[in-house]
Protein backbone atom coordinates (compact mmCIF):
# COMPACT_ATOMS: atom_id res chain seq x y z
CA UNK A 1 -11.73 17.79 -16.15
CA UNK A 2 -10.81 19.03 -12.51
CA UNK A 3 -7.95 16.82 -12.71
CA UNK A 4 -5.61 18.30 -15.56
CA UNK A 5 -5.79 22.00 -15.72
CA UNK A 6 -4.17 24.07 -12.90
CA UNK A 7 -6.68 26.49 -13.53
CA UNK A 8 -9.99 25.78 -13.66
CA UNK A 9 -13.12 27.61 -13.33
CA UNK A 10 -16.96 26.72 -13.81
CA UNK A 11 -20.27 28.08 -13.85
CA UNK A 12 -23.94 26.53 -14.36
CA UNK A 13 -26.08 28.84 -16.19
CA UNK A 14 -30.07 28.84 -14.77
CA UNK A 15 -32.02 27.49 -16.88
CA UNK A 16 -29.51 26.29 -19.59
CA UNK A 17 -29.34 22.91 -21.07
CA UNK A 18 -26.92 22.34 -24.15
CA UNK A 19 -26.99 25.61 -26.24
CA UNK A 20 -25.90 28.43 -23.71
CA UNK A 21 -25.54 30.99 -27.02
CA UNK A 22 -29.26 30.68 -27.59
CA UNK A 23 -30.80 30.03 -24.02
CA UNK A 24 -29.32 32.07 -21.98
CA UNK A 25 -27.04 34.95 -24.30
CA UNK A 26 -27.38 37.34 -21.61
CA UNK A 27 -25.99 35.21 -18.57
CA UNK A 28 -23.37 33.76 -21.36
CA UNK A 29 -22.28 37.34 -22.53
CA UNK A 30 -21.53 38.43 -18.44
CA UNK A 31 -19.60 34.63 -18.09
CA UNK A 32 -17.12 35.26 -21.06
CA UNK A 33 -16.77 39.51 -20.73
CA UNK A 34 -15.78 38.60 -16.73
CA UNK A 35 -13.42 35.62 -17.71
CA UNK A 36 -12.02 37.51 -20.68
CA UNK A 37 -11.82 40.94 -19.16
CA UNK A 38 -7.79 40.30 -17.74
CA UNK A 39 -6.70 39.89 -20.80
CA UNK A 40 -8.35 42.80 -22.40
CA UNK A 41 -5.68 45.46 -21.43
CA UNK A 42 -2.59 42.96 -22.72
């Protein structure tokens, strides 16, 4: 996916496998509130 977007960014949750939501909700909920939180005051 690195090739297409201008923009990317990742992140590997510890000790996460394929349901982030239910493994890891506090390490998810920090990932999306910092990614989300420049749009917050548009």
């Amino acid at each position: 996916m690195r090739l297409v977007p201008h923009d990317l960014e990742s992140l590997i949750l510890p000790n996460c496998g394929h349901y982030p939501a239910e493994e890891a909700p506090e390490a998810m909920l920090a990932a999306l509130t910092a990614f989300l939180a420049p749009y917050r005051e548009q």
